[in-house]
C-alpha atoms as a PDB file:
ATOM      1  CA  UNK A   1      70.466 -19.541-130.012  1.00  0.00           C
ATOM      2  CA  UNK A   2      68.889 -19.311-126.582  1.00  0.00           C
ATOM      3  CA  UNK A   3      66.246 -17.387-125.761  1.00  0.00           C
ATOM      4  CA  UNK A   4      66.620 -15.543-122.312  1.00  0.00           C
ATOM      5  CA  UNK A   5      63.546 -16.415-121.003  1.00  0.00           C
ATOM      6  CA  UNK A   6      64.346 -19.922-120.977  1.00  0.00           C
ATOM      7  CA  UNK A   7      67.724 -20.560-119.466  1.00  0.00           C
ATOM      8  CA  UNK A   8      68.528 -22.777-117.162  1.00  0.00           C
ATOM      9  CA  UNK A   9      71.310 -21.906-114.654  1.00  0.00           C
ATOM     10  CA  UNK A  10      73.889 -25.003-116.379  1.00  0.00           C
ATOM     11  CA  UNK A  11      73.153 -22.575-119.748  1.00  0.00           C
ATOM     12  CA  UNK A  12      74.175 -19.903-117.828  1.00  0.00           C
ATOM     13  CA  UNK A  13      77.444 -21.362-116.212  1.00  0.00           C
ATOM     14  CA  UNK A  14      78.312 -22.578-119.780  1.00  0.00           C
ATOM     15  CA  UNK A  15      78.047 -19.340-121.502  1.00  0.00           C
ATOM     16  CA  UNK A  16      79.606 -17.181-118.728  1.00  0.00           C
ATOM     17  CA  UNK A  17      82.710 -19.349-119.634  1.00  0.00           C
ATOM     18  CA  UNK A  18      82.501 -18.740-123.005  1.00  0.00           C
ATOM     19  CA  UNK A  19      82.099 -15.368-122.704  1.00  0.00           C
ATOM     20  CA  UNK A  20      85.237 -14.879-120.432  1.00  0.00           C
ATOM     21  CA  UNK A  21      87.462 -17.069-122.573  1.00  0.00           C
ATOM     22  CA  UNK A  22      86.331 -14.792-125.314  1.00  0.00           C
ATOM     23  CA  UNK A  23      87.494 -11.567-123.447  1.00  0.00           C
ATOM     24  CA  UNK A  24      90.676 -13.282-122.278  1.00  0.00           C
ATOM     25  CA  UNK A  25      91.294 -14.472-126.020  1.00  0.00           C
ATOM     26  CA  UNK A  26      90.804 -11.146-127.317  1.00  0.00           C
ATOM     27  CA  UNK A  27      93.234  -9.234-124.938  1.00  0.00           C
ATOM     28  CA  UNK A  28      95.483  -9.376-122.002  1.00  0.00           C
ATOM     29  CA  UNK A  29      92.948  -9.953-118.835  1.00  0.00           C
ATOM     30  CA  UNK A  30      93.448  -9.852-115.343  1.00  0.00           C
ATOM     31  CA  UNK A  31      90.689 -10.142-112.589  1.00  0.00           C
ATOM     32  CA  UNK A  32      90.660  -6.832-111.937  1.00  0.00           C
ATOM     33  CA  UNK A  33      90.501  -5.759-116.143  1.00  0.00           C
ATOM     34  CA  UNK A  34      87.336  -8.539-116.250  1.00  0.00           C
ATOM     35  CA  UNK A  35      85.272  -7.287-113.271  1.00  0.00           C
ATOM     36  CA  UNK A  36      85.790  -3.863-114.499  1.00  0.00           C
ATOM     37  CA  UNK A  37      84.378  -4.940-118.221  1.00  0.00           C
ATOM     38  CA  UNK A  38      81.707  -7.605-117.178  1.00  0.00           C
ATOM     39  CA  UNK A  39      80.646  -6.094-113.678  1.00  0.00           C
ATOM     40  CA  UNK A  40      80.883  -9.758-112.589  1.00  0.00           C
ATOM     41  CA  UNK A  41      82.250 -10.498-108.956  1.00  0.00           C
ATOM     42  CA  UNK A  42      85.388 -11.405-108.278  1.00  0.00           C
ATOM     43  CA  UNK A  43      84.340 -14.952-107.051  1.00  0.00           C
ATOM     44  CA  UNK A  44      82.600 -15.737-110.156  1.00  0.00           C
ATOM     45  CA  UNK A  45      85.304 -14.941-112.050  1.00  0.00           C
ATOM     46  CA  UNK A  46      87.784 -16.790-110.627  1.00  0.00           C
ATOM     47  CA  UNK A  47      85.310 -19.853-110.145  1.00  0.00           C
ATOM     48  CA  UNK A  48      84.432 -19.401-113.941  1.00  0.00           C
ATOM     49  CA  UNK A  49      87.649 -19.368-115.426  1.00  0.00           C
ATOM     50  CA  UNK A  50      88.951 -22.031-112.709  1.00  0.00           C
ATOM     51  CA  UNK A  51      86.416 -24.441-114.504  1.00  0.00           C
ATOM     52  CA  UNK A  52      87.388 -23.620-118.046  1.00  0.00           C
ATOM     53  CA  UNK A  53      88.961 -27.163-118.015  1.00  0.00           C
ATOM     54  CA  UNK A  54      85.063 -28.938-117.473  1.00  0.00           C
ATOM     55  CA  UNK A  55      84.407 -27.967-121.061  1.00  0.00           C
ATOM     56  CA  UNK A  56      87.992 -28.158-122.690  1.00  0.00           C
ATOM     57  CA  UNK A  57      89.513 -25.049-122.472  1.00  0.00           C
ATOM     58  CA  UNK A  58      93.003 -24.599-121.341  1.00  0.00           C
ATOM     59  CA  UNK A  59      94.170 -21.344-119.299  1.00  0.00           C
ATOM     60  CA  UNK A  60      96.936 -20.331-117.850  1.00  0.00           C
ATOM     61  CA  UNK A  61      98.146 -17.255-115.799  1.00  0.00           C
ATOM     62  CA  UNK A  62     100.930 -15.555-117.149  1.00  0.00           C
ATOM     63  CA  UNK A  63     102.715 -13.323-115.031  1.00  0.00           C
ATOM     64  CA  UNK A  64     104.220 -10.081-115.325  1.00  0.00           C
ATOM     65  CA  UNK A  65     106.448  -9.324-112.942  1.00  0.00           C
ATOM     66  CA  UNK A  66     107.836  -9.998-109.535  1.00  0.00           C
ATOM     67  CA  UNK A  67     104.329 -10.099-107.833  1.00  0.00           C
ATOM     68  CA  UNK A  68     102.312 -13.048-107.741  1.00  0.00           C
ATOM     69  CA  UNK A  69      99.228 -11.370-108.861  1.00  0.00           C
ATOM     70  CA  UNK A  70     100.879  -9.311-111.735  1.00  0.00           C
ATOM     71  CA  UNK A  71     100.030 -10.564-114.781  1.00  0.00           C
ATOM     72  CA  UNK A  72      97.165 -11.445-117.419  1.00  0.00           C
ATOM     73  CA  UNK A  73      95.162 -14.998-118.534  1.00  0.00           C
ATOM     74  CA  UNK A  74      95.949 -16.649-121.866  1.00  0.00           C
ATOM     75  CA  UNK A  75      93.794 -19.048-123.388  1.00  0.00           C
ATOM     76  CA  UNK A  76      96.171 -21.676-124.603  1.00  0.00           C
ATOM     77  CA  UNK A  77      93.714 -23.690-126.562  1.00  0.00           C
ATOM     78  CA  UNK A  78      89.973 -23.614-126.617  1.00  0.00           C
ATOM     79  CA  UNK A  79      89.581 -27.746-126.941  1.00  0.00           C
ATOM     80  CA  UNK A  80      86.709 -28.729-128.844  1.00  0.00           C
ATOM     81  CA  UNK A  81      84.931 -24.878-128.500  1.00  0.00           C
ATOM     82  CA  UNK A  82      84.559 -23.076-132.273  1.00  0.00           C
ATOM     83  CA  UNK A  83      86.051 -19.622-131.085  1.00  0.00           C
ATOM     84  CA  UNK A  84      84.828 -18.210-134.288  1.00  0.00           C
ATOM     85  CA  UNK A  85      81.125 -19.595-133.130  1.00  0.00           C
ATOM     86  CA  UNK A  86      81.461 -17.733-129.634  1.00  0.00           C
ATOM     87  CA  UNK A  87      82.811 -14.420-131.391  1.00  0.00           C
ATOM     88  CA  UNK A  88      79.985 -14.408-133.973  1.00  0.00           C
ATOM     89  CA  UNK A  89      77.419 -14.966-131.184  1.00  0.00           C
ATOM     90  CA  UNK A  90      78.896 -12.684-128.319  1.00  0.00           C
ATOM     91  CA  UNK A  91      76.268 -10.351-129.121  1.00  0.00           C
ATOM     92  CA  UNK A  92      73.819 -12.681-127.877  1.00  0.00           C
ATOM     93  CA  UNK A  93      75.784 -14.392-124.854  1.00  0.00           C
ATOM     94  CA  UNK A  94      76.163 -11.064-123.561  1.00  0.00           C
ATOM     95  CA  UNK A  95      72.447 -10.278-124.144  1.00  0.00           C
ATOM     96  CA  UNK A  96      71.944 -13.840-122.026  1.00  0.00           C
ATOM     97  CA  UNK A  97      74.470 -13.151-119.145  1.00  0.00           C
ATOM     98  CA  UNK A  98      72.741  -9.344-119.066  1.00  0.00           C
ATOM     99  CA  UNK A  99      76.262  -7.984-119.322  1.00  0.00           C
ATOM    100  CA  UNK A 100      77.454  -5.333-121.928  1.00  0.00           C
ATOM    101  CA  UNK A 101      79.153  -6.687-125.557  1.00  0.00           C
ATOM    102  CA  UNK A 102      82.631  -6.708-125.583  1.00  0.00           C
END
């Protein structure tokens, strides 16, 4: 794994995405659910998950109810990511990012 003193801001990118699609995996996420978790700005967010598809994983918003912005993410496949790598390791990503475990 990475040591924190020695990443790069592509490492970063990468493993903020991996982190997220970890949350969103794990249970029903909105923006407003996964800046209250990570502390992370709205922006990134939505920039992060909106390039999910650079490293293979598909997302899609599923909504709620009659508003547009009702509703959660769902990972609908995680391409060529090992999930079971990124839950084993979240410890550490999270430890990277400087955000809380999830």
């Amino acid at each position: 794994m990475l040591q924190p003193e020695h990443v790069t801001k592509q490492q970063i990118a990468f493993l903020r995405k991996l982190y997220l699609a970890h949350l969103i995996d794990d249970q029903q996420h909105n923006l407003l659910s996964l800046q209250k978790q990570t502390g992370m700005p709205r922006r990134t967010l939505q920039d992060a998950i909106a390039a999910f598809s650079d490293i293979g994983i598909a997302v899609e918003f599923v909504q709620d109810g009659g508003r547009n912005n009702a509703g959660h993410y769902h990972i609908k496949t995680w391409g060529p990511i090992n999930s079971a790598w990124v839950g084993t390791h979240l410890t550490q990503i999270a430890l990277i990012l400087q955000l809380p475990k999830a």
